[in-house]
C-alpha atoms as a PDB file:
ATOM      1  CA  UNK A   1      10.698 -17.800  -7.445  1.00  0.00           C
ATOM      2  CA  UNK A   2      12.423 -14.218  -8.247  1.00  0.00           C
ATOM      3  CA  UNK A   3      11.466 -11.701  -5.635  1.00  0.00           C
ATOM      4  CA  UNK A   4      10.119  -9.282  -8.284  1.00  0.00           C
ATOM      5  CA  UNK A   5       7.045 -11.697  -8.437  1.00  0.00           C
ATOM      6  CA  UNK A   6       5.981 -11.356  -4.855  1.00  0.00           C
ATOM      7  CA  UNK A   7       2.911 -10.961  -5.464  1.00  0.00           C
ATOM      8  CA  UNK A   8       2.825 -13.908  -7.969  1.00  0.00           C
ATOM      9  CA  UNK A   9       4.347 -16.247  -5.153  1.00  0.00           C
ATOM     10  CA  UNK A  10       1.600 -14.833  -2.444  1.00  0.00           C
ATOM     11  CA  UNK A  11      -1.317 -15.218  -4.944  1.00  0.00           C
ATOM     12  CA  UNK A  12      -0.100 -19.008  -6.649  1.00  0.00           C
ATOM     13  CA  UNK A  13      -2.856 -19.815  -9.545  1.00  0.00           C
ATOM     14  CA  UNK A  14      -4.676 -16.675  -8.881  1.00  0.00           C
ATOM     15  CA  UNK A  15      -2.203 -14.480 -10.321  1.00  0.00           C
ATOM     16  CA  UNK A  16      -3.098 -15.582 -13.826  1.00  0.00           C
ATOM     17  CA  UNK A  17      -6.548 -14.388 -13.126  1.00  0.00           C
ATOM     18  CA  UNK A  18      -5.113 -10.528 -12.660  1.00  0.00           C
ATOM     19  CA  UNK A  19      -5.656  -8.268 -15.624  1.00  0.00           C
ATOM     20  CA  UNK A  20      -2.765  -6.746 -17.231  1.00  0.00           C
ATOM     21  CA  UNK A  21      -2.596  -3.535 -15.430  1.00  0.00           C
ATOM     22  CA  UNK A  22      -2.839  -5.578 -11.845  1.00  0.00           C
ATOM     23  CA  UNK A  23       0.093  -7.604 -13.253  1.00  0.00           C
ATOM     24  CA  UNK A  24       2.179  -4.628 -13.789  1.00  0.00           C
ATOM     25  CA  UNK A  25       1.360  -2.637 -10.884  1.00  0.00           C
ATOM     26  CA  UNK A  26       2.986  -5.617  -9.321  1.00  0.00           C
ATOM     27  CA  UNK A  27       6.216  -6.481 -10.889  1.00  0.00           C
ATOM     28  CA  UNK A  28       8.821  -4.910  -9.294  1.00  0.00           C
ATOM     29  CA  UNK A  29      11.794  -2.786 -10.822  1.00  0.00           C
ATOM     30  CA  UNK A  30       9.620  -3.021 -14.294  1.00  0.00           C
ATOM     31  CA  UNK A  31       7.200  -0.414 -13.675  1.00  0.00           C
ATOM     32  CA  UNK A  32       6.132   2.430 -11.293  1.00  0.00           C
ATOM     33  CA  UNK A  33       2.954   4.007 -10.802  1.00  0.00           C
ATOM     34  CA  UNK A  34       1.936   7.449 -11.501  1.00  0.00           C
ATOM     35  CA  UNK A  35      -1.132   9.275 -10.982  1.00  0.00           C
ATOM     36  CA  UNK A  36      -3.318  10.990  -7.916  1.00  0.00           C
ATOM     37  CA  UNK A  37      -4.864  10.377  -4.983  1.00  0.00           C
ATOM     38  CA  UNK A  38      -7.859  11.835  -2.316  1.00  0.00           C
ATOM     39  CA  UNK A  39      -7.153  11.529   1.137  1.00  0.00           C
ATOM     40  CA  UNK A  40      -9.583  11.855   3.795  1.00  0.00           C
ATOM     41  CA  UNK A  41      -9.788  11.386   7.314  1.00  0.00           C
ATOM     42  CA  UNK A  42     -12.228  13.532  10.464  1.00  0.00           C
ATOM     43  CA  UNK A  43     -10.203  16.127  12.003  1.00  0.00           C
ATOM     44  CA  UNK A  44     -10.139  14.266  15.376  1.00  0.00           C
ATOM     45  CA  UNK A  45      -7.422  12.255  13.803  1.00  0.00           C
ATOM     46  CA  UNK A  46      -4.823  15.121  12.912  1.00  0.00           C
ATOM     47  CA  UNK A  47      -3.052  15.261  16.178  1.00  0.00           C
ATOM     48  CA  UNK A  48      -2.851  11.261  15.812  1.00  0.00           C
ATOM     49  CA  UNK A  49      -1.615  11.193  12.426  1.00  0.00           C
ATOM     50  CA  UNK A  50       0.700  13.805  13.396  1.00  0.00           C
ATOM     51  CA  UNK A  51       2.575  11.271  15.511  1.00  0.00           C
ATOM     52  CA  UNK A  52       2.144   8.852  13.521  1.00  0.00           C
ATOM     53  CA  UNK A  53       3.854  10.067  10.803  1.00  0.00           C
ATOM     54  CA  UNK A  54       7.364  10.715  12.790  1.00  0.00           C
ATOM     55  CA  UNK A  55       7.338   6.302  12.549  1.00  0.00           C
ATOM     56  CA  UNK A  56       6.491   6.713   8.976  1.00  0.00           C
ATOM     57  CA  UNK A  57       2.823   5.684   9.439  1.00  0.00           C
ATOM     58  CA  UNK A  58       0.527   7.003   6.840  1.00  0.00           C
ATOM     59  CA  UNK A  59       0.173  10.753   5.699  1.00  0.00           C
ATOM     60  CA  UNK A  60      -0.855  13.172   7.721  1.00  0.00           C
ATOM     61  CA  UNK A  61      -2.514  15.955   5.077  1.00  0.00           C
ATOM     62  CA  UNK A  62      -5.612  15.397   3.459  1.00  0.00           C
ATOM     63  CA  UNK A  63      -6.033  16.479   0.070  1.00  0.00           C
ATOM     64  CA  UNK A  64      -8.103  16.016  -3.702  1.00  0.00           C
ATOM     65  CA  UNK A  65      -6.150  14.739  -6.752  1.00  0.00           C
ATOM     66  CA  UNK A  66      -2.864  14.932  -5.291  1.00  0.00           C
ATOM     67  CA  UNK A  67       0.082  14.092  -7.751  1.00  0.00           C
ATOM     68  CA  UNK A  68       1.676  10.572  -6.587  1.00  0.00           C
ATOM     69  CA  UNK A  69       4.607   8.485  -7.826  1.00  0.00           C
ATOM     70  CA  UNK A  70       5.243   5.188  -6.339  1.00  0.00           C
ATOM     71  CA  UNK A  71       8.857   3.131  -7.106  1.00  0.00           C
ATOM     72  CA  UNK A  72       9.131  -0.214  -6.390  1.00  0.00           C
ATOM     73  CA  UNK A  73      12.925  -2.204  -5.534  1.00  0.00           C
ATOM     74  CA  UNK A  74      13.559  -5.308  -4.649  1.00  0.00           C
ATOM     75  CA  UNK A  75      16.288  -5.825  -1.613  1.00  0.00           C
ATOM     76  CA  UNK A  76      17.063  -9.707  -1.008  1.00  0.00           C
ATOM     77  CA  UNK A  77      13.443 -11.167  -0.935  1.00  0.00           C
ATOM     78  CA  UNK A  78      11.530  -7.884   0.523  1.00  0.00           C
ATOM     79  CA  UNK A  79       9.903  -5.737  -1.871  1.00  0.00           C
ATOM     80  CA  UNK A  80       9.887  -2.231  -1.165  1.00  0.00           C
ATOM     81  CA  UNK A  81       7.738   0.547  -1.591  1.00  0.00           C
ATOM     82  CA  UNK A  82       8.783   4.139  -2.230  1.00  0.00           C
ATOM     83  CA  UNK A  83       5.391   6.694  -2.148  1.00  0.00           C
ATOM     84  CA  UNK A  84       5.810  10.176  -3.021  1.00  0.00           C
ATOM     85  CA  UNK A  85       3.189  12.750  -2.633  1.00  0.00           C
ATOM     86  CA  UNK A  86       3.056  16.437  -3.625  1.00  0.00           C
ATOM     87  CA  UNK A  87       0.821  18.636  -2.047  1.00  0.00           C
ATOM     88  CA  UNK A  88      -0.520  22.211  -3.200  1.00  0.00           C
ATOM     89  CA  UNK A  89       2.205  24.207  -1.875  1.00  0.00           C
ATOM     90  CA  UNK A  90       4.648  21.960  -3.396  1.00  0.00           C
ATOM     91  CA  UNK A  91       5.815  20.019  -0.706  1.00  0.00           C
ATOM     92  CA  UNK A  92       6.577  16.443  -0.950  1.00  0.00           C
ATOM     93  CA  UNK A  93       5.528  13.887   1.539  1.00  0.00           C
ATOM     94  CA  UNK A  94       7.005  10.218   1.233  1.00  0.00           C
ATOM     95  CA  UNK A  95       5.951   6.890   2.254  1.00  0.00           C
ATOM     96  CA  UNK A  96       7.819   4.030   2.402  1.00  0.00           C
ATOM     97  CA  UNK A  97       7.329   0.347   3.551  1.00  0.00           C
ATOM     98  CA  UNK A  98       8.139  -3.071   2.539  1.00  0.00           C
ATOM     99  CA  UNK A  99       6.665  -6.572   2.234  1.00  0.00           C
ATOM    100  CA  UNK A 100       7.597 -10.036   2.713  1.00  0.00           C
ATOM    101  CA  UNK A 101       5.586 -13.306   2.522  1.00  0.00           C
ATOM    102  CA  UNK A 102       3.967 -14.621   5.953  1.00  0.00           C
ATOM    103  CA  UNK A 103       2.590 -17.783   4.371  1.00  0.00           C
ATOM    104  CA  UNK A 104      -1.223 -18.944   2.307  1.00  0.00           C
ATOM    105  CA  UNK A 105      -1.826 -15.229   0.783  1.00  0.00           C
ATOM    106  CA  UNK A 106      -0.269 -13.581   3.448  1.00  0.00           C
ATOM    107  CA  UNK A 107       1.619 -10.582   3.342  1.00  0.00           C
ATOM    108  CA  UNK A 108       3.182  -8.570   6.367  1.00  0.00           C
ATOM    109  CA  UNK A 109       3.245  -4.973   5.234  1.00  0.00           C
ATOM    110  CA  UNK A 110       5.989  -3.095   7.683  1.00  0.00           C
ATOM    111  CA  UNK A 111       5.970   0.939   7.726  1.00  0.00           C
ATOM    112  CA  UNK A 112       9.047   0.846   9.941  1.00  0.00           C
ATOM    113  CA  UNK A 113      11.622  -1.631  11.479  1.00  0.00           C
ATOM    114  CA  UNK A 114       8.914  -2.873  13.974  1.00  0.00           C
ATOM    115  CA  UNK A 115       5.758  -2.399  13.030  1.00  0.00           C
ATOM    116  CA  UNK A 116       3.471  -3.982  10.226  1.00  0.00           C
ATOM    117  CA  UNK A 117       0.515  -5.317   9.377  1.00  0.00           C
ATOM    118  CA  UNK A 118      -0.377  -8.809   8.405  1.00  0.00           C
ATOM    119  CA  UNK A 119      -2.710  -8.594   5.825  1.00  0.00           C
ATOM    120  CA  UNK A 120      -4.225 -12.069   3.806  1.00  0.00           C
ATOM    121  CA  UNK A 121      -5.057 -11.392  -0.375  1.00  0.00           C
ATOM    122  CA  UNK A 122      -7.643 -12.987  -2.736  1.00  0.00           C
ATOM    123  CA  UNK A 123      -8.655 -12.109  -6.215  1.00  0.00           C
ATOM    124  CA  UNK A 124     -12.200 -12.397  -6.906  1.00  0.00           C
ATOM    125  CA  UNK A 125     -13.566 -10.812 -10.290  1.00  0.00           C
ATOM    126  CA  UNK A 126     -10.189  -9.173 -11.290  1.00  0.00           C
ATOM    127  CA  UNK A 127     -10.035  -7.423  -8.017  1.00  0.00           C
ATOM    128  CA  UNK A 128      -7.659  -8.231  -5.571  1.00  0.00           C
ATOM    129  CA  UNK A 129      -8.558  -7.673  -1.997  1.00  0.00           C
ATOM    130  CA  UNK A 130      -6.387  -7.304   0.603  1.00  0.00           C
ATOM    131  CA  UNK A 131      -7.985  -7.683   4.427  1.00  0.00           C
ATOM    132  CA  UNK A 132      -5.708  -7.329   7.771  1.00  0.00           C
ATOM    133  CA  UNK A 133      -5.433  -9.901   9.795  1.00  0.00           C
ATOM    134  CA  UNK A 134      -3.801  -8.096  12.953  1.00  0.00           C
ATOM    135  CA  UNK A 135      -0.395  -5.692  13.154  1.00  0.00           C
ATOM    136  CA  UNK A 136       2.609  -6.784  13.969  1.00  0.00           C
ATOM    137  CA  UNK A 137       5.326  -5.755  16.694  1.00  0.00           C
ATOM    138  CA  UNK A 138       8.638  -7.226  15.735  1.00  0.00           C
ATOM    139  CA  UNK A 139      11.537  -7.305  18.135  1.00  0.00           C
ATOM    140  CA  UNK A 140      14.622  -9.192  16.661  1.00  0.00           C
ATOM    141  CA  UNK A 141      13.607 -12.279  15.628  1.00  0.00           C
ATOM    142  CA  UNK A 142       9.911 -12.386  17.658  1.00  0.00           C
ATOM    143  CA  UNK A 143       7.048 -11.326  15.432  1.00  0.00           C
ATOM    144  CA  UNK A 144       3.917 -10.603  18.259  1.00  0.00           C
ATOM    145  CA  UNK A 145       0.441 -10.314  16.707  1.00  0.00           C
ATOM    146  CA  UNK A 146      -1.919  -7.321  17.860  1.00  0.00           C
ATOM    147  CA  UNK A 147      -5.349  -7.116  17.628  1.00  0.00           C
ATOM    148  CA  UNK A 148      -6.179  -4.693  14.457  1.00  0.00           C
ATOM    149  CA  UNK A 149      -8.518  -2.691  16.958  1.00  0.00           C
ATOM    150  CA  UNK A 150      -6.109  -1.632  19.787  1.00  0.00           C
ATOM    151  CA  UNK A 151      -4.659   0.424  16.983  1.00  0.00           C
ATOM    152  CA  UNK A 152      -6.449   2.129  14.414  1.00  0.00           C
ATOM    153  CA  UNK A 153      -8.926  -0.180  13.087  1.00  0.00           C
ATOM    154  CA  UNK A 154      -9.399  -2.751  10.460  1.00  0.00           C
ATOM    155  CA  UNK A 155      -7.726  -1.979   6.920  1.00  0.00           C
ATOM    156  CA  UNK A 156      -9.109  -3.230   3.853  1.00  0.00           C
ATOM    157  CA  UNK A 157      -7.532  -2.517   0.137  1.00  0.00           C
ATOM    158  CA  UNK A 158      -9.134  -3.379  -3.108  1.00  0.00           C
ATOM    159  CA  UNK A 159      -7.376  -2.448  -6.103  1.00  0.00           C
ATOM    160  CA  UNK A 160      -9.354  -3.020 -10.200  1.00  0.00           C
ATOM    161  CA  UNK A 161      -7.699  -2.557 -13.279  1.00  0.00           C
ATOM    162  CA  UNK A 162      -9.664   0.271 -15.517  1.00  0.00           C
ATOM    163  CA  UNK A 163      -7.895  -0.992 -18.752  1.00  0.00           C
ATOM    164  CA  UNK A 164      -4.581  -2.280 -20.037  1.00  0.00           C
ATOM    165  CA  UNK A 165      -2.488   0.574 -18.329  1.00  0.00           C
ATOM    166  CA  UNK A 166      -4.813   2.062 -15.362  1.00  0.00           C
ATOM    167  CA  UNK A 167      -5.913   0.635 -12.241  1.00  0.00           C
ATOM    168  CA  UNK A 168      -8.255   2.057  -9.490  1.00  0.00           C
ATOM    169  CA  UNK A 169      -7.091   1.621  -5.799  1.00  0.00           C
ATOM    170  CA  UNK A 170      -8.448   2.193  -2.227  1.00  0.00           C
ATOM    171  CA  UNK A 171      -7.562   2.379   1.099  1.00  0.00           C
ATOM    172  CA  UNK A 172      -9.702   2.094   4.223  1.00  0.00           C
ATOM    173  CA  UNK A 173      -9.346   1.991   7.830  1.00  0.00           C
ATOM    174  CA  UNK A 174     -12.226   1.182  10.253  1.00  0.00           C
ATOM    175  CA  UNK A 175     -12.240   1.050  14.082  1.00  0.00           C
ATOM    176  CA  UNK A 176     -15.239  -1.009  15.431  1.00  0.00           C
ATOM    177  CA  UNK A 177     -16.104   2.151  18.123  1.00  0.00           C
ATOM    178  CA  UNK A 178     -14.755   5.196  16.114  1.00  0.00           C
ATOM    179  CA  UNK A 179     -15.997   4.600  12.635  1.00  0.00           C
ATOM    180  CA  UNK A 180     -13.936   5.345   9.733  1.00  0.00           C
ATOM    181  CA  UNK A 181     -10.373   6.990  10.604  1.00  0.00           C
ATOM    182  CA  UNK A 182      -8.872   6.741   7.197  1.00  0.00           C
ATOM    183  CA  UNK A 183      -9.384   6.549   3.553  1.00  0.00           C
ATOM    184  CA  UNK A 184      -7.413   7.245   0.585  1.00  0.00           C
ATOM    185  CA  UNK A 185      -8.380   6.311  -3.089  1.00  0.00           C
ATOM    186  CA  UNK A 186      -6.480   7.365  -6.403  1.00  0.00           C
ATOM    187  CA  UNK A 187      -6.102   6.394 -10.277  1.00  0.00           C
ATOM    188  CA  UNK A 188      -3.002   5.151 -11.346  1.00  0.00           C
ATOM    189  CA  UNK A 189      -0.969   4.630 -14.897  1.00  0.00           C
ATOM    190  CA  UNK A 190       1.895   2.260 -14.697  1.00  0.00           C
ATOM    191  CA  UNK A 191       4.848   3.294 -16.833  1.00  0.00           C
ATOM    192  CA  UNK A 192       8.143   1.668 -17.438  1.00  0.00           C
ATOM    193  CA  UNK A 193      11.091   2.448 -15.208  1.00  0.00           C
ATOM    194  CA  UNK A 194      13.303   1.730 -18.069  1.00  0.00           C
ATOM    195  CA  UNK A 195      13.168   5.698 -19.050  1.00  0.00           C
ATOM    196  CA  UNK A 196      13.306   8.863 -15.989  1.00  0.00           C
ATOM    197  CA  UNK A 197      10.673   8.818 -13.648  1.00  0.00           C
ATOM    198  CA  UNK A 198       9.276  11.761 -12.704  1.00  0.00           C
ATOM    199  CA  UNK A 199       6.419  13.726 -10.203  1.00  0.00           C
ATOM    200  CA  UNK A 200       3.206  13.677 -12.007  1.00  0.00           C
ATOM    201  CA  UNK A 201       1.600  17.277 -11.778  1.00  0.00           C
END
């Protein structure tokens, strides 16, 4: 199956079940996402975020209705993930990752060349849901499996389409001791790469 229907080859039958907008928030080199998210996370968490970020895990800046573009390529059978994010003062932040199959609606998600996160998808009234399973340390060839809570928590995504463009999308990240450490949610248009891309404002 092409690699610019991940998604279709992780989900198998259930992909027919996606609305429209899920579908193209999904295909790859066919359209990008525009729109803006809220990102929230306690104060505690700033110092770790601010480390975090140097290996390209998460954002570090919370924020309401910030503009965000994400552009999606595919490289061999990995699909990548290019997040931008522009905060008030103008500055740009960027996440990028990229994901590869890991077997029955699995996903590993990696942020950086040795670290990801195994998460396993399933669609369920036009929603899919995405639940980790544990992170993932890779070193060469060996993929070692740790526990969700020795790191930040457990992460659950749910993404609905609003109509034949839109889709809703968040982001959460729950330690069993320290509650809530991370959330991000946002509204989203999909729009053909064929033409320029360009920061929403």
């Amino acid at each position: 199956m092409s690699p610019s229907c991940l998604m279709q080859q992780v989900l198998g039958d259930d992909w027919q079940r996606l609305p429209p907008a899920l579908k193209k928030h999904h295909l790859a080199q066919r359209y990008a996402d525009l729109g803006h998210l809220d990102i929230v996370y306690p104060p505690f968490m700033q110092a770790c975020l601010n480390l975090l970020s140097w290996f390209g895990v998460l954002f570090n800046h919370r924020g309401k209705a910030l503009a965000t573009q994400v552009v999606k390529t595919i490289d061999g059978h990995q699909l990548h993930w290019k997040r931008r994010i522009q905060l008030p003062d103008g500055q740009v932040m960027t996440f990028n990752s990229r994901w590869e199959t890991a077997g029955d609606h699995a996903i590993i998600e990696y942020v950086n060349a040795f670290l990801g996160l195994k998460m396993r998808l399933r669609v369920a009234d036009g929603l899919i849901h995405y639940e980790g399973v544990y992170f993932v340390l890779k070193l060469g060839m060996v993929k070692l499996p740790i526990p969700e809570w020795l790191i930040l928590g457990h992460c659950i995504i749910v993404e609905k389409a609003l109509d034949e463009d839109h889709f809703h999308m968040e982001f959460h990240l729950q330690h069993p001791l320290l509650g809530r450490l991370y959330h991000y949610r946002g509204r989203f248009h999909t729009a053909s790469q064929s033409g320029k891309i360009i920061m929403v404002t």
